[in-house]
Protein backbone atom coordinates (compact mmCIF):
# COMPACT_ATOMS: atom_id res chain seq x y z
CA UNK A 1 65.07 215.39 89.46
CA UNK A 2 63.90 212.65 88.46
CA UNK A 3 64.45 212.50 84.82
CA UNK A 4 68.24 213.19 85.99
CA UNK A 5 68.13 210.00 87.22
CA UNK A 6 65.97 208.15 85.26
CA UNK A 7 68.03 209.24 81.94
CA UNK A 8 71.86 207.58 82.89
CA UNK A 9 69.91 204.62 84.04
CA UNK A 10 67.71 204.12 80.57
CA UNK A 11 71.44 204.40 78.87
CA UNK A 12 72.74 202.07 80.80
CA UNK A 13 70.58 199.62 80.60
CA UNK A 14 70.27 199.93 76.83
CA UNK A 15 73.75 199.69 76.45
CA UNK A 16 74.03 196.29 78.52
CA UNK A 17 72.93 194.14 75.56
CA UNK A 18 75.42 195.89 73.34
CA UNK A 19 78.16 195.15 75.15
CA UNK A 20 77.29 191.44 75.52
CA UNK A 21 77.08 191.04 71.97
CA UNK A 22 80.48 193.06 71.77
CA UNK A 23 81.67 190.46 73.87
CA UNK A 24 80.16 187.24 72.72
CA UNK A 25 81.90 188.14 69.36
CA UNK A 26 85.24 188.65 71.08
CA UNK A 27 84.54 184.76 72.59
CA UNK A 28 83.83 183.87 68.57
CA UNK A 29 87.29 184.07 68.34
CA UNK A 30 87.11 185.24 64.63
CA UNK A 31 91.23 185.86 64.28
CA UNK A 32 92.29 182.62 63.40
CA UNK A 33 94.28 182.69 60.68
CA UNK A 34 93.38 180.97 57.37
CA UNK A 35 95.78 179.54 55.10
CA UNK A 36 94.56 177.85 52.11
CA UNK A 37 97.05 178.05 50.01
CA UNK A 38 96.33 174.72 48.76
CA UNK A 39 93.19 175.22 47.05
CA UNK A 40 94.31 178.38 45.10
CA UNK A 41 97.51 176.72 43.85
CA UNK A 42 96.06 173.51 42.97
CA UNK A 43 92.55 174.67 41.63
CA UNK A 44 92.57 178.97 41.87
CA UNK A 45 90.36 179.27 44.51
CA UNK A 46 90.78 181.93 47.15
CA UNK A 47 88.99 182.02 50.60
CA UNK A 48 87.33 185.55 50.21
CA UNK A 49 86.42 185.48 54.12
CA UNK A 50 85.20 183.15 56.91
CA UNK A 51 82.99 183.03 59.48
CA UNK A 52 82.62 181.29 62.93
CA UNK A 53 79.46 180.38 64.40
CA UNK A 54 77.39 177.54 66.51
CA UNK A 55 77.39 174.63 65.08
CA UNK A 56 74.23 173.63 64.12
CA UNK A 57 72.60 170.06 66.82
CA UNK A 58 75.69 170.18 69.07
CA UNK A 59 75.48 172.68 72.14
CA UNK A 60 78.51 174.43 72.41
CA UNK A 61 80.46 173.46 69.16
CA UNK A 62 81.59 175.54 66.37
CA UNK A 63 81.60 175.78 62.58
CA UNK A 64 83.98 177.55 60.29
CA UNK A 65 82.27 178.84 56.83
CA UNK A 66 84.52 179.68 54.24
CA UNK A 67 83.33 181.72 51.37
CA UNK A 68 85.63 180.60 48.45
CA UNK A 69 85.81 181.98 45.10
CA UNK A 70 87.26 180.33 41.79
CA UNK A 71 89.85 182.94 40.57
CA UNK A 72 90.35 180.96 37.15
CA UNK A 73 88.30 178.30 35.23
CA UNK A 74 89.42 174.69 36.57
CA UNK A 75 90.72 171.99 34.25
CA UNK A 76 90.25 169.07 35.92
CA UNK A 77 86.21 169.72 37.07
CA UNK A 78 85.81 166.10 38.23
CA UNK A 79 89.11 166.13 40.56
CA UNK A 80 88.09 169.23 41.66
CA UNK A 81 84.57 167.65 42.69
CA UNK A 82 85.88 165.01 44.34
CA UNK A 83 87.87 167.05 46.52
CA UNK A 84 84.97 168.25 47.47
CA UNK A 85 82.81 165.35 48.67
CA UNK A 86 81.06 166.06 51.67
CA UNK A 87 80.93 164.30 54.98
CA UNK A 88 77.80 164.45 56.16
CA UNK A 89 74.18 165.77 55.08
CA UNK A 90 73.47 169.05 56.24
CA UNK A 91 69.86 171.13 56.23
CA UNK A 92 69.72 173.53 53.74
CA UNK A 93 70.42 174.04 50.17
CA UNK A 94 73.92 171.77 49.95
CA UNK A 95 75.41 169.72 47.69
CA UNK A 96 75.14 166.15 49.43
CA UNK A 97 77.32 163.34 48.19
CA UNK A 98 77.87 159.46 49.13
CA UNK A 99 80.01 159.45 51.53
CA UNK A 100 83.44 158.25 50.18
CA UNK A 101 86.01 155.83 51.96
CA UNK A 102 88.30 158.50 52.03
CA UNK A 103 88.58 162.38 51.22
CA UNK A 104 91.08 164.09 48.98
CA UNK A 105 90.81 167.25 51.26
CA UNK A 106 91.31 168.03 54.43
CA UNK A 107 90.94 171.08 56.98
CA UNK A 108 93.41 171.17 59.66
CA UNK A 109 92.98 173.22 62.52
CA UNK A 110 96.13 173.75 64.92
CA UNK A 111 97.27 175.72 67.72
CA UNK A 112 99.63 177.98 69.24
CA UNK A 113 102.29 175.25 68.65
CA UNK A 114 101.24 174.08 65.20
CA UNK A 115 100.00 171.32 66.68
CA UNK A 116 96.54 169.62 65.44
CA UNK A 117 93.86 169.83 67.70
CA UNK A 118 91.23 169.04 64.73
CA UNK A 119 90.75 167.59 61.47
CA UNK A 120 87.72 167.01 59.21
CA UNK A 121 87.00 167.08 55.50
CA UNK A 122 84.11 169.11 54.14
CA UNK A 123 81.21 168.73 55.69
CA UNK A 124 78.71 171.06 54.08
CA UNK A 125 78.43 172.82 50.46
CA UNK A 126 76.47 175.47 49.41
CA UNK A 127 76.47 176.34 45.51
CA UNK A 128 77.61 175.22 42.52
CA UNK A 129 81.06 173.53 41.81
CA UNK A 130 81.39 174.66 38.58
CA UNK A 131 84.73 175.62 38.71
CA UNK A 132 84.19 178.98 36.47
CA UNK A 133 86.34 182.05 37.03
CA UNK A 134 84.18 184.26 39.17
CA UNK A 135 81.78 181.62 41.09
CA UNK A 136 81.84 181.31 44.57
CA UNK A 137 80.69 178.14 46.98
CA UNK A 138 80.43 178.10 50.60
CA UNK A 139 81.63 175.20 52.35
CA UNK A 140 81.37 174.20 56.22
CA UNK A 141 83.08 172.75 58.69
CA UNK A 142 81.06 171.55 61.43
CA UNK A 143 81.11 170.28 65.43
CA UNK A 144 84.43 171.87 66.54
CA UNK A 145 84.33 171.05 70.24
CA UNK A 146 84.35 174.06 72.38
CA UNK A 147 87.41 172.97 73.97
CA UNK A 148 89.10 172.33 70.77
CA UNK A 149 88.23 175.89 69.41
CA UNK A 150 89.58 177.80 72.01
CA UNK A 151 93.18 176.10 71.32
CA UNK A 152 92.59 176.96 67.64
CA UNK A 153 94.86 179.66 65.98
CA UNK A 154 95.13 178.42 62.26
CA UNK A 155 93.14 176.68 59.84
CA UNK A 156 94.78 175.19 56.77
CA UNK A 157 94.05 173.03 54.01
CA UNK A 158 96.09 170.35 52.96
CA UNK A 159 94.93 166.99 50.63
CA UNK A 160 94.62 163.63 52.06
CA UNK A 161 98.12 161.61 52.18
CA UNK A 162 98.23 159.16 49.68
CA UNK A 163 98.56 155.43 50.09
CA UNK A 164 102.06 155.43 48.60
CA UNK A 165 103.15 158.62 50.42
CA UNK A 166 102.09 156.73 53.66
CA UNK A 167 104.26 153.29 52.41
CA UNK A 168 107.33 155.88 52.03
CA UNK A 169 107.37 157.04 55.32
CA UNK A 170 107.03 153.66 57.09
CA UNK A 171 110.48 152.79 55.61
């Protein structure tokens, strides 16, 4: 009788932990869609996946990792590694730069109305930005507020305006 009881019970409370997981991953919110379109027409590089997790020194914020690969070998290596400058120094093996006045790439996050809710350049690189056909880099985005992410539906990634394009629009 009593290993009728006891066995539903043991199952149960097994399965508990699985189903929190199950639905801390559903909270992670990992279906927002990624467009960077940008990067593969300007330098071939295509976003082989991402990844949402806790930011790292904030409690409660997210990051976004993006797994990118170089589809072709780049031209233009130092525009490319300026696009890439990061914004702030990160544990762990990164590439860490100065930190520039301004950044020629941007991540914009937006959401159900295409409206921006969040913008930051790189933060964090991990690898090599060689620019050969076949190399991949990861590169972070850091200390999404919690209230911020859960507006999120799209991230995309767009270059900084340019002084001129900026003077245009004034007028």
């Amino acid at each position: 009788m009593r290993a009728r009881v006891f066995l539903p019970v043991f199952v149960f409370a097994v399965s508990l932990p699985l189903l929190a997981d199950e639905e801390k991953k559903k909270d992670a919110k990992d279906d927002i869609k990624v467009d960077l379109s940008y990067l593969e027409k300007t330098w071939g590089i295509k976003c082989k996946s991402h990844r949402i997790a806790d930011s790292p020194g904030r409690q409660g914020d997210k990051q976004v990792t993006f797994l990118l690969e170089f589809t072709k070998d780049v031209e233009n290596l130092e525009e490319l590694r300026a696009a890439f400058k990061v914004k702030v120094n990160m544990l762990g093996p990164v590439i860490v730069r100065d930190a520039p006045t301004s950044w020629p790439l941007w991540f914009y996050f937006f959401d159900e109305d295409n409206v921006v809710v969040y913008k930051s350049p790189p933060n964090a690189i991990e690898g090599e930005i060689s620019g050969k056909k076949g190399d991949v880099i990861r590169v972070r985005v850091v200390h999404i507020t919690s209230n911020d992410f859960k507006k999120i539906l799209k991230v995309e990634a767009r270059p900084e305006e340019k002084k001129k394009d900026k003077d245009k629009a004034k007028k």
